[in-house]
PDB file of N, CA and C in Angstrom:
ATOM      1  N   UNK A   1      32.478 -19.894 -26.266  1.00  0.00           N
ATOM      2  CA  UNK A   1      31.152 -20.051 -26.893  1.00  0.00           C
ATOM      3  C   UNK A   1      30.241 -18.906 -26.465  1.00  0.00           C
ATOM      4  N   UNK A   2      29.209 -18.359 -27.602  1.00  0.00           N
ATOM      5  CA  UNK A   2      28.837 -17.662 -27.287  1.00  0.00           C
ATOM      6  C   UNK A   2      27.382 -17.928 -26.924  1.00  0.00           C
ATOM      7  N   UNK A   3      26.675 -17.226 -25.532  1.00  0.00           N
ATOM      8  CA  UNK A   3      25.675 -17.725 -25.313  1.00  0.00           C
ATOM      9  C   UNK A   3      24.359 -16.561 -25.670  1.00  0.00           C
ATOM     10  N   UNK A   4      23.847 -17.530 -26.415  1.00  0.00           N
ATOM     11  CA  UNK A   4      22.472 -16.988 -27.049  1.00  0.00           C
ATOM     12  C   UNK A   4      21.369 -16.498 -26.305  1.00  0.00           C
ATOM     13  N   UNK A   5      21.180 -15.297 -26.708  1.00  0.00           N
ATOM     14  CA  UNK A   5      19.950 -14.342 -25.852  1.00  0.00           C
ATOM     15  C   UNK A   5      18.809 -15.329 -25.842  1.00  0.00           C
ATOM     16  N   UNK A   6      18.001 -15.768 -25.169  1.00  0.00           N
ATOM     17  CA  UNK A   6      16.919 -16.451 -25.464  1.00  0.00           C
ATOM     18  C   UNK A   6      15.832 -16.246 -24.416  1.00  0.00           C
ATOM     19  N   UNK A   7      14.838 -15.239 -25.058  1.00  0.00           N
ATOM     20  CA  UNK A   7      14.142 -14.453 -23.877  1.00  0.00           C
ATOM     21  C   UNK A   7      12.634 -15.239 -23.248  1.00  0.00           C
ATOM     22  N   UNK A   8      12.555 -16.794 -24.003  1.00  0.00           N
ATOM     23  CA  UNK A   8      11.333 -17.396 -23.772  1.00  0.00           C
ATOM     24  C   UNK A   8      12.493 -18.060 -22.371  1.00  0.00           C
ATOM     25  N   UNK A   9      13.860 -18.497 -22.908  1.00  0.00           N
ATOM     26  CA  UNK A   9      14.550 -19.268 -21.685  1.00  0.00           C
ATOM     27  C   UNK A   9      14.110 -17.938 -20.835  1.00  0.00           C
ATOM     28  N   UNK A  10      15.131 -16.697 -20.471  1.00  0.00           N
ATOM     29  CA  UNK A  10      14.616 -16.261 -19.345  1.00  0.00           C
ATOM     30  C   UNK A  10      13.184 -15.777 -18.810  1.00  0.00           C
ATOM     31  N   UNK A  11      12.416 -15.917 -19.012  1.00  0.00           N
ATOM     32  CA  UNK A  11      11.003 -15.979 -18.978  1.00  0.00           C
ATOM     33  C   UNK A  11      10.837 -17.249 -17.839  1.00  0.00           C
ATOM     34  N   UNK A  12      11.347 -18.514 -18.395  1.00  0.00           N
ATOM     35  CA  UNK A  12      11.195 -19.530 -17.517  1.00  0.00           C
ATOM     36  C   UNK A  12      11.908 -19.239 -16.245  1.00  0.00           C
ATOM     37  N   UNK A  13      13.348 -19.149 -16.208  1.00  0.00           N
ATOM     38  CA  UNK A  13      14.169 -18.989 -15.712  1.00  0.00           C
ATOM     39  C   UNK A  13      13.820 -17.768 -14.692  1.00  0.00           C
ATOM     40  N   UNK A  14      13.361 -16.730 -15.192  1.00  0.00           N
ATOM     41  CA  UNK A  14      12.534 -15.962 -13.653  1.00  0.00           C
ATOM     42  C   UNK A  14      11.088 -16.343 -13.141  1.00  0.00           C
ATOM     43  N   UNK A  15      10.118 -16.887 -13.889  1.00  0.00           N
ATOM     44  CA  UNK A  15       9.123 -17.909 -13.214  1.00  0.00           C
ATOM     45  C   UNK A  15       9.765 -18.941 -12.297  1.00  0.00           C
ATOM     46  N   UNK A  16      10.931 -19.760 -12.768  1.00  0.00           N
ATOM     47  CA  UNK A  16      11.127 -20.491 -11.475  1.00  0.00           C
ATOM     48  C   UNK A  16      11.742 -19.564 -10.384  1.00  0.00           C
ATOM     49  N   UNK A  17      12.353 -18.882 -10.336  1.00  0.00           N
ATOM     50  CA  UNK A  17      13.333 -17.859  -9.536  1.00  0.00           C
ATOM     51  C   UNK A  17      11.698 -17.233  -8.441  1.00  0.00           C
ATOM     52  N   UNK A  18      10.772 -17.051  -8.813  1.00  0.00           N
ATOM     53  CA  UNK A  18       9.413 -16.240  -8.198  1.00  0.00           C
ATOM     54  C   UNK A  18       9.094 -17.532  -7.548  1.00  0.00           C
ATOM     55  N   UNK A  19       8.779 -19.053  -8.077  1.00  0.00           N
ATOM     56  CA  UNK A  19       8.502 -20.333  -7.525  1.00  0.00           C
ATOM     57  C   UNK A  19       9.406 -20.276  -6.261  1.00  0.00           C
ATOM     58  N   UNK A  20      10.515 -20.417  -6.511  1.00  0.00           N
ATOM     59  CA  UNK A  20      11.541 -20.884  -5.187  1.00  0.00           C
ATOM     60  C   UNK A  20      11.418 -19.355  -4.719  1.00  0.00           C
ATOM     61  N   UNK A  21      11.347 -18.415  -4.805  1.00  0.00           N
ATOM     62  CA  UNK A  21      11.384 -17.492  -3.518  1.00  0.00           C
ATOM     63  C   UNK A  21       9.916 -17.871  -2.661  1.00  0.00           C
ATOM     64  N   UNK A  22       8.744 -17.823  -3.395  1.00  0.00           N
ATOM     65  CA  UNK A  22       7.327 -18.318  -3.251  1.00  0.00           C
ATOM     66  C   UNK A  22       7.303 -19.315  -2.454  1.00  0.00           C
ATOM     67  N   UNK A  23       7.787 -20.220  -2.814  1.00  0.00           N
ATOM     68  CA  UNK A  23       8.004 -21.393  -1.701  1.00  0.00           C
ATOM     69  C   UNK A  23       8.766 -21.319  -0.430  1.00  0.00           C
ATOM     70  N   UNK A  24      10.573 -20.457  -0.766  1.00  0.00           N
ATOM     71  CA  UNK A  24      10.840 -20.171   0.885  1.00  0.00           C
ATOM     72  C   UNK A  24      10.026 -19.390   1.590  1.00  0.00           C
ATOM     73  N   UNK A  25       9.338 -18.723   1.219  1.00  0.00           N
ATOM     74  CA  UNK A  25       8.171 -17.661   2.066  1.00  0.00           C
ATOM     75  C   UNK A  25       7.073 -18.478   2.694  1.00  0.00           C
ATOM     76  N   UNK A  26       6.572 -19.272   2.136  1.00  0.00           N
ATOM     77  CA  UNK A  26       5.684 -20.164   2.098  1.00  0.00           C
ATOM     78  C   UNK A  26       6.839 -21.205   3.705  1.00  0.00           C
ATOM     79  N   UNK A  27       7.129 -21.884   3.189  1.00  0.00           N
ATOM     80  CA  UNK A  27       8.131 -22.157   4.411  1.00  0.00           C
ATOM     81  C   UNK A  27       8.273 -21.408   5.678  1.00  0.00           C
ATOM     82  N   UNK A  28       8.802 -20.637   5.471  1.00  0.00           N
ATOM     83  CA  UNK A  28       9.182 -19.625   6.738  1.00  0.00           C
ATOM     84  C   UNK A  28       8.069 -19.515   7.601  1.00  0.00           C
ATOM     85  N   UNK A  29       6.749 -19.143   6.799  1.00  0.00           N
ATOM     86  CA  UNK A  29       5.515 -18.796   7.247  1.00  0.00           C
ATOM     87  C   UNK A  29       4.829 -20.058   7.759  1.00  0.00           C
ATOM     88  N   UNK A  30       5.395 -21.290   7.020  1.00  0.00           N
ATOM     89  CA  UNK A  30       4.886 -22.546   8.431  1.00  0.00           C
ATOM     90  C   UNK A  30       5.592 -22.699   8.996  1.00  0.00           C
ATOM     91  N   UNK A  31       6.702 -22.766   9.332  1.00  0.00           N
ATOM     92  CA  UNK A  31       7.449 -22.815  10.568  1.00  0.00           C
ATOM     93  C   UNK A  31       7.525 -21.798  11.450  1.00  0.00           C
ATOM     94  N   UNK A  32       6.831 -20.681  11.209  1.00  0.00           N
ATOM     95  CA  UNK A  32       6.846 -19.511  12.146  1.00  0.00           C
ATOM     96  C   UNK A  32       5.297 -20.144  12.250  1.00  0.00           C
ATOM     97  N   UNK A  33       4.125 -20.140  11.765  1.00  0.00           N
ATOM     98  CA  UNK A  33       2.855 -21.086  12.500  1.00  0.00           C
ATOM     99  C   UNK A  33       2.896 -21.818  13.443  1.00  0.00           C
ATOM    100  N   UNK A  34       3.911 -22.683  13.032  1.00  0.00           N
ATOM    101  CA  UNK A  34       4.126 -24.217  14.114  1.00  0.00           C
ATOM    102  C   UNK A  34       4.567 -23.896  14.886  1.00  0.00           C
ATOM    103  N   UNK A  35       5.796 -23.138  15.335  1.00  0.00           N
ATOM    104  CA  UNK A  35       6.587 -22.230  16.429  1.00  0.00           C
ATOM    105  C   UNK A  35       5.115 -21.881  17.173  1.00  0.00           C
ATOM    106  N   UNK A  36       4.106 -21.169  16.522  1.00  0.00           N
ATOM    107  CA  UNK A  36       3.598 -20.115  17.060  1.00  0.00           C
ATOM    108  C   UNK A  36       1.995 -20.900  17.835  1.00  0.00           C
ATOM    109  N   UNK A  37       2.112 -21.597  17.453  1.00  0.00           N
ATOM    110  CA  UNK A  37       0.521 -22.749  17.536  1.00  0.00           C
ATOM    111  C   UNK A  37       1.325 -23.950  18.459  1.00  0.00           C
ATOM    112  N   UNK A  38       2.751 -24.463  18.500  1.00  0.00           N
ATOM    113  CA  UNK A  38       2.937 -25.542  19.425  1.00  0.00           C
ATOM    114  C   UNK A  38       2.378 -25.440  20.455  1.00  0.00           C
ATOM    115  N   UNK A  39       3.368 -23.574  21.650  1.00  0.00           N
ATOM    116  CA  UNK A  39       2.882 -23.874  22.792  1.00  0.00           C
ATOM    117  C   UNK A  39       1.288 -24.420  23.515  1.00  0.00           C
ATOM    118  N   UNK A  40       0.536 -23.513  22.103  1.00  0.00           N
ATOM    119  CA  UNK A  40      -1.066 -23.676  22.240  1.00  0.00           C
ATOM    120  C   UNK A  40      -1.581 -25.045  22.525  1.00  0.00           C
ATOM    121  N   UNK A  41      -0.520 -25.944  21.616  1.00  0.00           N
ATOM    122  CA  UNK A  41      -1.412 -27.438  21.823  1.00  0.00           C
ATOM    123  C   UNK A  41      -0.895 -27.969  22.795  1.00  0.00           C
ATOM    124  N   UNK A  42       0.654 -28.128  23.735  1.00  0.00           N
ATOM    125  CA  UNK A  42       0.934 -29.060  24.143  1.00  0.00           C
ATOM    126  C   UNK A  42       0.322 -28.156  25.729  1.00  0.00           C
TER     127      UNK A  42
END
């Protein structure tokens, strides 16, 4: 089967791809906070 160019699909398809990198960054960057702010509180 042949699969159909469909440039509104990849459109979505790299908006989510920018979301999930966006978010592991986003991640990383609170757990490198919390790492970095624990010793401070306890």
């Amino acid at each position: 089967m042949k699969k159909r160019h469909n440039p509104t699909f990849q459109r979505v398809q790299n908006k989510r791809k920018v979301g999930l990198l966006l978010l592991d960054c986003f991640k990383i960057i609170e757990s490198y906070l919390i790492a970095s702010f624990k010793p401070l509180c306890t």
